[in-house]
N, C-alpha and C. Protein backbone atom coordinates (compact mmCIF):
# COMPACT_ATOMS: atom_id res chain seq x y z
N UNK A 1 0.84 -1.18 0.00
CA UNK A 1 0.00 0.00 0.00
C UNK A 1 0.88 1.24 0.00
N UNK A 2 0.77 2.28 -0.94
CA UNK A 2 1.27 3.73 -0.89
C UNK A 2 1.16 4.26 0.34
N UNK A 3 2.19 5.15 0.95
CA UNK A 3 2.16 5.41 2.11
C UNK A 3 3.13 7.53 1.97
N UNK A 4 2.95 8.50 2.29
CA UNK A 4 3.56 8.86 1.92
C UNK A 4 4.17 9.09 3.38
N UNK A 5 4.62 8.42 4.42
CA UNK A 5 5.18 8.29 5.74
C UNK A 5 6.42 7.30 5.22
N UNK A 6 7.00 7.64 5.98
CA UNK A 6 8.63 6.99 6.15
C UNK A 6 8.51 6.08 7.24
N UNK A 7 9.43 5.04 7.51
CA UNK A 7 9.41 3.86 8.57
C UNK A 7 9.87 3.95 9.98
N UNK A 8 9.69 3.79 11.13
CA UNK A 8 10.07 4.21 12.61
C UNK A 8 8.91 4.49 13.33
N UNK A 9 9.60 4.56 14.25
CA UNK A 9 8.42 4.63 15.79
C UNK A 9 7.84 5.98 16.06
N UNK A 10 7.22 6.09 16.90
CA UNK A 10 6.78 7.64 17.02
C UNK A 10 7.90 8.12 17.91
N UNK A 11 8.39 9.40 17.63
CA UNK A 11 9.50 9.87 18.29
C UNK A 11 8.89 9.89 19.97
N UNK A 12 10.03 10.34 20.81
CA UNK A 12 9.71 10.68 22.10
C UNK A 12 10.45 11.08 22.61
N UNK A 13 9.95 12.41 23.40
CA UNK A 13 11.36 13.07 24.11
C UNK A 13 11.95 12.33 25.20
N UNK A 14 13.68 12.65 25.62
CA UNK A 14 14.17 11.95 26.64
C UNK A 14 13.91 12.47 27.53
N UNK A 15 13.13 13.33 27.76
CA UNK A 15 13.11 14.16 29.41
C UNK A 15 11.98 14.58 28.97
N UNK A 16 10.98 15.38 30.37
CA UNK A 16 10.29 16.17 30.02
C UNK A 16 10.61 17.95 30.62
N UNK A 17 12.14 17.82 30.32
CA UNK A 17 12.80 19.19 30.67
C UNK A 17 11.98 20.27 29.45
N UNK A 18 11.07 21.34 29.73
CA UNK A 18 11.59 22.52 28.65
C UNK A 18 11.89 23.66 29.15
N UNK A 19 12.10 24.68 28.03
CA UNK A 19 12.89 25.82 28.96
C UNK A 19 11.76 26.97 28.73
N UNK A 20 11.48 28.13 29.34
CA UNK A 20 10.77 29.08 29.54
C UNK A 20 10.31 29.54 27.86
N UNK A 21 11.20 29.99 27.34
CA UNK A 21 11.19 30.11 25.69
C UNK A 21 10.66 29.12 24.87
N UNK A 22 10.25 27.89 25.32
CA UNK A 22 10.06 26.68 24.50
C UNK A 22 9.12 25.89 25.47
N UNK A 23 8.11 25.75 25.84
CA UNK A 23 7.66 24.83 26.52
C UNK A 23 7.02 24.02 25.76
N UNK A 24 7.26 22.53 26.45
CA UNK A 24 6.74 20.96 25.57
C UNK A 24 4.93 21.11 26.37
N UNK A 25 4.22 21.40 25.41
CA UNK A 25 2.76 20.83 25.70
C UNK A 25 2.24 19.52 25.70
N UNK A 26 1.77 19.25 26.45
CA UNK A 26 1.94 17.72 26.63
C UNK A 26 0.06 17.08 26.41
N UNK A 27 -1.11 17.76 26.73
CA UNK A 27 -1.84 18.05 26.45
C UNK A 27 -2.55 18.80 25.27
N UNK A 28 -3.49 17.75 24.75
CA UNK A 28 -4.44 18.61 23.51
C UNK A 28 -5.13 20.10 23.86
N UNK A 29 -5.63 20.01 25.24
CA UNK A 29 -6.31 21.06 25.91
C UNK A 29 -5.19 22.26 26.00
N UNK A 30 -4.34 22.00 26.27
CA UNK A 30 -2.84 23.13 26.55
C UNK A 30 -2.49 23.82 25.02
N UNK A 31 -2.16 22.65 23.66
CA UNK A 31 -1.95 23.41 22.85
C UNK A 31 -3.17 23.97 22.51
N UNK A 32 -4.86 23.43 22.50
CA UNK A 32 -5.73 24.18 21.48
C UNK A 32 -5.68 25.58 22.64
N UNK A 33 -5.31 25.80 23.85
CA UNK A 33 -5.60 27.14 24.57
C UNK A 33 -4.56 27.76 24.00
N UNK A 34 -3.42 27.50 23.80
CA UNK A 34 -2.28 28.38 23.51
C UNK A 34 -2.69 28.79 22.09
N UNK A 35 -3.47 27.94 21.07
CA UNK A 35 -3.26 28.43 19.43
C UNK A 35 -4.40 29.32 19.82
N UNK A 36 -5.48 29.15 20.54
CA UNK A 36 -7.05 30.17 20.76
C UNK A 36 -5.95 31.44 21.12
N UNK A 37 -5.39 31.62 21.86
CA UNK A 37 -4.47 32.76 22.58
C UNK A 37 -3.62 33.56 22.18
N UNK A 38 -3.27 32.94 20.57
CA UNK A 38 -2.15 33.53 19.90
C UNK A 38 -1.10 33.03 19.16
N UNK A 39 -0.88 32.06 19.85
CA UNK A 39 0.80 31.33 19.54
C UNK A 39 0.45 30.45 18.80
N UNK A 40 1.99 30.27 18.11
CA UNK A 40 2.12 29.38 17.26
C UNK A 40 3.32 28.02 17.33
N UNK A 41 2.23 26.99 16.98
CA UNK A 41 2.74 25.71 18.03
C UNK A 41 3.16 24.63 17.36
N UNK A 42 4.45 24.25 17.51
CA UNK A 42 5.18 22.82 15.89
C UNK A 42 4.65 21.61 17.07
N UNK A 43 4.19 20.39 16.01
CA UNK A 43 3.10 19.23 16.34
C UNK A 43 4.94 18.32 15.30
N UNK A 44 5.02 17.55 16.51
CA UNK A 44 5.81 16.36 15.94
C UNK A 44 5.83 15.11 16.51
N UNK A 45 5.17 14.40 15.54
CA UNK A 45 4.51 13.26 16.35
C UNK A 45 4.22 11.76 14.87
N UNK A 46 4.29 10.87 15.13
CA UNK A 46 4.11 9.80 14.76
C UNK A 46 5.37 9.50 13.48
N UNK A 47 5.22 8.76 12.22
CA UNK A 47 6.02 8.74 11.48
C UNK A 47 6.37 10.06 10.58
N UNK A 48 7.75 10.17 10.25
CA UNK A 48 8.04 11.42 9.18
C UNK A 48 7.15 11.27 7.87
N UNK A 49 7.15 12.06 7.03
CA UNK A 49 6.18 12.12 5.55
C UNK A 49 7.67 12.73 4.40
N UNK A 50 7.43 12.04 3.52
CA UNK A 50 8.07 12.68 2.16
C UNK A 50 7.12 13.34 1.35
N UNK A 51 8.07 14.31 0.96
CA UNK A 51 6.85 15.14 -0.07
C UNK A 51 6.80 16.42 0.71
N UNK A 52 5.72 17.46 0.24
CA UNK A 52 5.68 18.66 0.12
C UNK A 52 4.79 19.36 1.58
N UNK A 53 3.96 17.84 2.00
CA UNK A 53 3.01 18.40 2.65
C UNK A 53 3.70 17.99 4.44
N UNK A 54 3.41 18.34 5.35
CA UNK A 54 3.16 17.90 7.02
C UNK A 54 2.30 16.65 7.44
N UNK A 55 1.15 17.49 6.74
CA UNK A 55 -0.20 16.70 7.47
C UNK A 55 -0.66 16.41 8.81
N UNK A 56 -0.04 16.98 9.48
CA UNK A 56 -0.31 16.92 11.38
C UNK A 56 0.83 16.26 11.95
N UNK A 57 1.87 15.65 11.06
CA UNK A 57 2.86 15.03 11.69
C UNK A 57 3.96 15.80 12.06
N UNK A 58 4.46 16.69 11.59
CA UNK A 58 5.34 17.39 11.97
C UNK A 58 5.00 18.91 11.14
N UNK A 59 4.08 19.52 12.08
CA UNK A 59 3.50 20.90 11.40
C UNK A 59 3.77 22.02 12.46
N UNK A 60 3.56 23.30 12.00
CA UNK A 60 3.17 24.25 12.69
C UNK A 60 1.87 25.17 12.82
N UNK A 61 1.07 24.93 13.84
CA UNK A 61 -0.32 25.12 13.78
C UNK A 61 -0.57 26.46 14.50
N UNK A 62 -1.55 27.37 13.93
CA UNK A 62 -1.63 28.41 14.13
C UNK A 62 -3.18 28.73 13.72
N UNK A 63 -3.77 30.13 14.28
CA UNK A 63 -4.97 30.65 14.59
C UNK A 63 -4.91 30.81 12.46
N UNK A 64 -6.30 30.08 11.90
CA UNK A 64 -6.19 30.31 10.06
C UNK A 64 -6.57 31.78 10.23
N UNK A 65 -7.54 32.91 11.13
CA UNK A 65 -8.03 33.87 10.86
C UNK A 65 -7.07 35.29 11.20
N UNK A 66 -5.79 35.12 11.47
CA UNK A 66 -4.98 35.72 11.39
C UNK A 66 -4.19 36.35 10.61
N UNK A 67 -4.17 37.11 9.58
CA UNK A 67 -3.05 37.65 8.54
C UNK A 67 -1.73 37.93 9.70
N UNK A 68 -1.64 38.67 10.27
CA UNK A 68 -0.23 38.76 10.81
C UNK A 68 0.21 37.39 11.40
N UNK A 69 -0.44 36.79 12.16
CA UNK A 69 0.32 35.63 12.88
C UNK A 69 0.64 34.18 11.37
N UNK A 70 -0.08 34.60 10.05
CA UNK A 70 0.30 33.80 9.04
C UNK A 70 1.83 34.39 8.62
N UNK A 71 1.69 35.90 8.48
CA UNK A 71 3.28 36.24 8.15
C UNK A 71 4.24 35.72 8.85
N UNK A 72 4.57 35.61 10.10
CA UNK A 72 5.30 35.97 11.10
C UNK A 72 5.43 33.95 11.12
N UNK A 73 4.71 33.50 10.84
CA UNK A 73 4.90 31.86 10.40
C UNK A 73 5.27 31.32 9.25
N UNK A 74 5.14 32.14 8.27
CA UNK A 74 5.22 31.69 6.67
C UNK A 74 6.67 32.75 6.79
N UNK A 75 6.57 34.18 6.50
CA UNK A 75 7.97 34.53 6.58
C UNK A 75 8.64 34.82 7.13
N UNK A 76 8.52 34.62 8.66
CA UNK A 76 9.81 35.01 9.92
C UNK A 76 10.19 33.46 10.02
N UNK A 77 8.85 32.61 10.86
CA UNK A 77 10.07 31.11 11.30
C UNK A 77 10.44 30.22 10.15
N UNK A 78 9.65 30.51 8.59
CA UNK A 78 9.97 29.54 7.84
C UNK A 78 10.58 30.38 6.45
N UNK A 79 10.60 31.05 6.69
CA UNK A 79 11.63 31.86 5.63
C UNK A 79 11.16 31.99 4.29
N UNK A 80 9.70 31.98 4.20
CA UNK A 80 9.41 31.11 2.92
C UNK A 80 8.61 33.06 1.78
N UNK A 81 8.92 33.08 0.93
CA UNK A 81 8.45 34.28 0.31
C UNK A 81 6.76 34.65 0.93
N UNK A 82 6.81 35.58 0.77
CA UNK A 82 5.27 36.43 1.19
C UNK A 82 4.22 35.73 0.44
N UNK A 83 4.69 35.16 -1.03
CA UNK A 83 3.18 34.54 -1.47
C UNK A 83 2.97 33.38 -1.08
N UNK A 84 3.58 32.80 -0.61
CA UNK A 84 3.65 31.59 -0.38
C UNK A 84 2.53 31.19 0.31
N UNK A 85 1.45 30.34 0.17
CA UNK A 85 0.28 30.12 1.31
C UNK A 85 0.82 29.65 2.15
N UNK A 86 -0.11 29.29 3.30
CA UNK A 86 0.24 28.32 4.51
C UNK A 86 -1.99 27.42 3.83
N UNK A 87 -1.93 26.31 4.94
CA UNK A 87 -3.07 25.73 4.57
C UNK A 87 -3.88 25.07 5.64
N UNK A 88 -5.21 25.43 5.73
CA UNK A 88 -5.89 25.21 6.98
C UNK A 88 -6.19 23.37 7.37
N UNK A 89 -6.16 23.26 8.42
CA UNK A 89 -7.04 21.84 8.43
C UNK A 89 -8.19 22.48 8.74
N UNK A 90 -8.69 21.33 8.74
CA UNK A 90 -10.97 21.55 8.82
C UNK A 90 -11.27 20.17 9.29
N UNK A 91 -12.23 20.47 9.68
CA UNK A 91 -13.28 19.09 10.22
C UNK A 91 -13.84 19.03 9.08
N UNK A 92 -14.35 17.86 8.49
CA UNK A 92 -15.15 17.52 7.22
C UNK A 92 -16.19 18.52 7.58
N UNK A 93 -17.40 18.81 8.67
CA UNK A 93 -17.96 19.53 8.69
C UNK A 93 -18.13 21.52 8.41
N UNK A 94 -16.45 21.41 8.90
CA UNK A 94 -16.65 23.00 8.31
C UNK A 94 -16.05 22.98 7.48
N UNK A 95 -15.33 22.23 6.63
CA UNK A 95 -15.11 21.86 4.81
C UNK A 95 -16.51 21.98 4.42
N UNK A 96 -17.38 21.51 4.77
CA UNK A 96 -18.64 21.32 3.92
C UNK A 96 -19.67 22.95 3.97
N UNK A 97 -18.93 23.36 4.90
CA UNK A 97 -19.24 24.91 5.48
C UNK A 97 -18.69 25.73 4.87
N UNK A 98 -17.70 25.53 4.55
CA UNK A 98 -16.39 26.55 4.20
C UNK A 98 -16.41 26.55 2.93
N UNK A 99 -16.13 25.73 2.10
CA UNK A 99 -15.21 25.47 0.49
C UNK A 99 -16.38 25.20 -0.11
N UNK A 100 -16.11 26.11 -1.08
CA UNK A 100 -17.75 25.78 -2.41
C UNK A 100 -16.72 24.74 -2.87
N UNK A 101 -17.75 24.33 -3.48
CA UNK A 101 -17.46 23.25 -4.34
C UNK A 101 -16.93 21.89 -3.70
N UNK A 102 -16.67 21.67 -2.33
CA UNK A 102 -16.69 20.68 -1.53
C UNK A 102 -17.43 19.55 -1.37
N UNK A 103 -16.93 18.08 -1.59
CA UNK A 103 -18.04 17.67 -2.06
C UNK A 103 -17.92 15.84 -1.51
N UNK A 104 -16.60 16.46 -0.46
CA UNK A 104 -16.45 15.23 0.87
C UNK A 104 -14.88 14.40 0.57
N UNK A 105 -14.84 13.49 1.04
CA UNK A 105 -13.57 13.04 1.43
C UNK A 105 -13.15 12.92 0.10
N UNK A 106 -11.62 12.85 -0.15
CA UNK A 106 -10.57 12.59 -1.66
C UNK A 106 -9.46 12.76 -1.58
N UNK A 107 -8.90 11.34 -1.93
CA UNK A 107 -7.18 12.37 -1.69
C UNK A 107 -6.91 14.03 -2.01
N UNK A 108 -7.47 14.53 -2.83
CA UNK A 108 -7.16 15.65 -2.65
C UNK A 108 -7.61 16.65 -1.14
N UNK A 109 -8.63 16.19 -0.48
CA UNK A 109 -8.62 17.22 0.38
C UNK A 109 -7.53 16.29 1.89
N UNK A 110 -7.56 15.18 1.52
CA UNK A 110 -6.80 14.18 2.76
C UNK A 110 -5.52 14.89 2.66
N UNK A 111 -4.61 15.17 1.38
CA UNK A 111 -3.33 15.40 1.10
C UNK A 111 -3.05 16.78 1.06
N UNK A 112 -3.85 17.59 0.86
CA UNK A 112 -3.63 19.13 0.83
C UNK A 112 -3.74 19.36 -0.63
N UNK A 113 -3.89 18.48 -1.31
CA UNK A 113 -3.48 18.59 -2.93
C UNK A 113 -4.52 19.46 -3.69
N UNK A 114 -5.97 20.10 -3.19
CA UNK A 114 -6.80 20.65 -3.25
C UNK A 114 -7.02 22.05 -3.36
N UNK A 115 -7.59 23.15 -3.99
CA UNK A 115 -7.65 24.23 -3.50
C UNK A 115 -9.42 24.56 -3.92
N UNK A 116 -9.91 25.24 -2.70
CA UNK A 116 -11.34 25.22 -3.21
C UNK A 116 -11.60 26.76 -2.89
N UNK A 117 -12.60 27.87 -3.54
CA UNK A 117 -12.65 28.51 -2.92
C UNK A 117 -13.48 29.03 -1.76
N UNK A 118 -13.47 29.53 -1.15
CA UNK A 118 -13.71 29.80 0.52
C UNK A 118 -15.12 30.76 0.31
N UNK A 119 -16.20 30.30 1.18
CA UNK A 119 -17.61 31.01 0.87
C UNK A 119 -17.15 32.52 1.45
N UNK A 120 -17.90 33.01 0.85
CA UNK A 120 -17.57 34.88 1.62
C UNK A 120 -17.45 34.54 2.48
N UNK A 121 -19.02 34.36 3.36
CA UNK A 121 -19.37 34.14 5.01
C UNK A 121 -18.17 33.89 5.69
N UNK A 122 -17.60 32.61 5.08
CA UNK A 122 -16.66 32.23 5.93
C UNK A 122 -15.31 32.52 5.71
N UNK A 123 -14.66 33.59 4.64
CA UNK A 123 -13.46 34.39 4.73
C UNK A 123 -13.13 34.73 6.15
N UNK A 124 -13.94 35.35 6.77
CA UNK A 124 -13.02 36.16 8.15
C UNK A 124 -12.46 34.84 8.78
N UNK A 125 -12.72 33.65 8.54
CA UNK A 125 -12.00 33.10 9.88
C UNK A 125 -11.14 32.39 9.09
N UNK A 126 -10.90 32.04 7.97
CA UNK A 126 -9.85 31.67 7.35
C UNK A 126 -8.79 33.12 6.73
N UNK A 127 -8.69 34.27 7.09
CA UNK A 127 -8.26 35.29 6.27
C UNK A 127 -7.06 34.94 6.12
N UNK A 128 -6.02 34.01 7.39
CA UNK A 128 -4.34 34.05 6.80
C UNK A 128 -4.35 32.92 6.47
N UNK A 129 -5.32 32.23 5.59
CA UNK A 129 -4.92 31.01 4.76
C UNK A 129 -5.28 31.51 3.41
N UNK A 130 -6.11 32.66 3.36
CA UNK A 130 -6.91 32.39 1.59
C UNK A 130 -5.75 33.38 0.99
N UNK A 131 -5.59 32.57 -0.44
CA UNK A 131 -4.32 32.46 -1.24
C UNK A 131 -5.05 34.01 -2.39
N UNK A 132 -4.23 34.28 -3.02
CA UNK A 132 -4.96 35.94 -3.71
C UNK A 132 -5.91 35.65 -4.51
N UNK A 133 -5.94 34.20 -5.03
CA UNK A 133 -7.17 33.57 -5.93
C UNK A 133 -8.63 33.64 -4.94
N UNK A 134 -8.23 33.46 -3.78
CA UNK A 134 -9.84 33.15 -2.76
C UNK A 134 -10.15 32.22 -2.11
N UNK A 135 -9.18 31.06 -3.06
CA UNK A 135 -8.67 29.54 -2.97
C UNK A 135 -8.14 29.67 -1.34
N UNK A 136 -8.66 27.96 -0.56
CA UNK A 136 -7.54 27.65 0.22
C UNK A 136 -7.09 26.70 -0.39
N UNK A 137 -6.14 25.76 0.53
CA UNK A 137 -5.64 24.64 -0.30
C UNK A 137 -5.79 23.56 1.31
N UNK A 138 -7.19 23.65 1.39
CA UNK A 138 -7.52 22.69 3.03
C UNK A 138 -7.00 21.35 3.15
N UNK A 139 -6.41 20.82 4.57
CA UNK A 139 -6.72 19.69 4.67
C UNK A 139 -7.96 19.07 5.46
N UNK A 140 -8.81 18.42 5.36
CA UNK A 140 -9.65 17.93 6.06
C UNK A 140 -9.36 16.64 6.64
N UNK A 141 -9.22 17.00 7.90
CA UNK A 141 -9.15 15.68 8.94
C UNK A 141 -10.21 14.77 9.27
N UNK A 142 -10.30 13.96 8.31
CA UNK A 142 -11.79 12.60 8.12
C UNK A 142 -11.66 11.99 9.59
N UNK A 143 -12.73 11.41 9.98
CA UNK A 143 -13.04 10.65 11.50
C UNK A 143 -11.48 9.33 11.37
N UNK A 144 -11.94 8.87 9.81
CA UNK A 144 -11.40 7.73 9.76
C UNK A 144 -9.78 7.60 9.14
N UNK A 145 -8.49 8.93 9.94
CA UNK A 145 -7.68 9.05 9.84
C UNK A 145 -7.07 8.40 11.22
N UNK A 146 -7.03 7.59 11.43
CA UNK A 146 -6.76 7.31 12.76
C UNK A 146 -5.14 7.71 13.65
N UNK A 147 -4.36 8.15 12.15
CA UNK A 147 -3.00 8.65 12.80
C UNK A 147 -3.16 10.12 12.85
N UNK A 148 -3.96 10.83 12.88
CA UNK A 148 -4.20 12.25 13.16
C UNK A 148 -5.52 12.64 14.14
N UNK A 149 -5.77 11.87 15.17
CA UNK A 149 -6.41 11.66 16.20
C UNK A 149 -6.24 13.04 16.74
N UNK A 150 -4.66 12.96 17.33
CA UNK A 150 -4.76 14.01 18.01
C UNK A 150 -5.14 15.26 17.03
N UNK A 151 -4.88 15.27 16.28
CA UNK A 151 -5.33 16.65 15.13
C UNK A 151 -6.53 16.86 15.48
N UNK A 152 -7.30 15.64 15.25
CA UNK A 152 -8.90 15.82 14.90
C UNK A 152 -9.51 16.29 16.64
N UNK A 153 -8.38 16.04 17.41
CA UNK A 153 -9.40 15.93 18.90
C UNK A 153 -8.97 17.96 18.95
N UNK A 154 -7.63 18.24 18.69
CA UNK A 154 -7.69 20.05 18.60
C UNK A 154 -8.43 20.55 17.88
N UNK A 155 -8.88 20.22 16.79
CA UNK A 155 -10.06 20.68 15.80
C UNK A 155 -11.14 21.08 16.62
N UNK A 156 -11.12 19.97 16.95
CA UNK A 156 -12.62 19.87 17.59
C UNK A 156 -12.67 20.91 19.09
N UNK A 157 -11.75 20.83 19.74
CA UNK A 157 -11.36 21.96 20.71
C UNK A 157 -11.73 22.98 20.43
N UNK A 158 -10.84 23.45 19.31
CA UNK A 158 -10.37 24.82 18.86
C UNK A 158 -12.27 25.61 18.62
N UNK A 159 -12.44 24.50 17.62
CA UNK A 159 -14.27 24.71 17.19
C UNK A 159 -15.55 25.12 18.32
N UNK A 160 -14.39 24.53 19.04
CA UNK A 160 -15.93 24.79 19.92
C UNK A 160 -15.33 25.94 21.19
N UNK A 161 -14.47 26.79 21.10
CA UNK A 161 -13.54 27.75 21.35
C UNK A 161 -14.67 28.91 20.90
């Protein structure tokens, strides 16, 4: 079976030392309060991925309705040019809310490989994901992803935030 994950265990830290500048969240409840609050939080967890995308395995997750906190992630910690998107996850439900033309699970919305565009209504809360087309390029976290659990359980946090 195609896999776009690489082989190994889920990492794990040797301590649970962190330092004031860096603290390890160890809790779903801790990071979805910190991303509701502002900050922006790297998720590294289960096997690595090849290819272009994260997918919840080793990402940096941040508030989508933010234009500044998208800059300050796209071109301060990742160096990456100003046009460059960044790309929301979604619950299948506010995919089906959000993205015209949405029309349920596909590798393209599983992989990021997608771009749909974003209903007016719901621009303000995606504003530092939508790309100058209108387009995002979502991932939707399906029930039946079972290695992005924890993703789907902050989603669901964050949502009801």
């Amino acid at each position: 079976m195609h896999s776009p994950f690489l082989n190994g265990d889920d990492p794990a830290p040797d301590q649970d030392s962190t330092s004031e500048s860096v603290p390890l969240l160890r809790s779903t409840e801790a990071v979805a309060e910190a991303i509701a609050d502002g900050a922006i939080v790297g998720v590294w967890t289960g096997k690595a991925e090849v290819g272009p995308r994260a997918l919840g395995h080793r990402s940096l997750l941040a508030r989508p309705d933010s234009v500044p906190l998208r800059r300050r992630l796209s071109e301060d910690i990742k160096r990456r040019e100003w046009y460059r998107p960044v790309a929301p996850m979604m619950l299948p439900e506010v995919a089906q809310e959000s993205l015209t033309g949405y029309r349920g699970p596909s590798a393209l919305s599983r992989y990021m490989f997608g771009a749909w565009p974003i209903a007016p209504d719901m621009a303000p809360a995606f504003e530092g994901c939508i790309h100058a087309d209108r387009t995002v390029r979502a991932q939707v976290v399906e029930p039946d992803l079972s290695d992005l659990g924890h993703i789907r359980e902050l989603l669901l946090l964050l949502r009801d935030r």
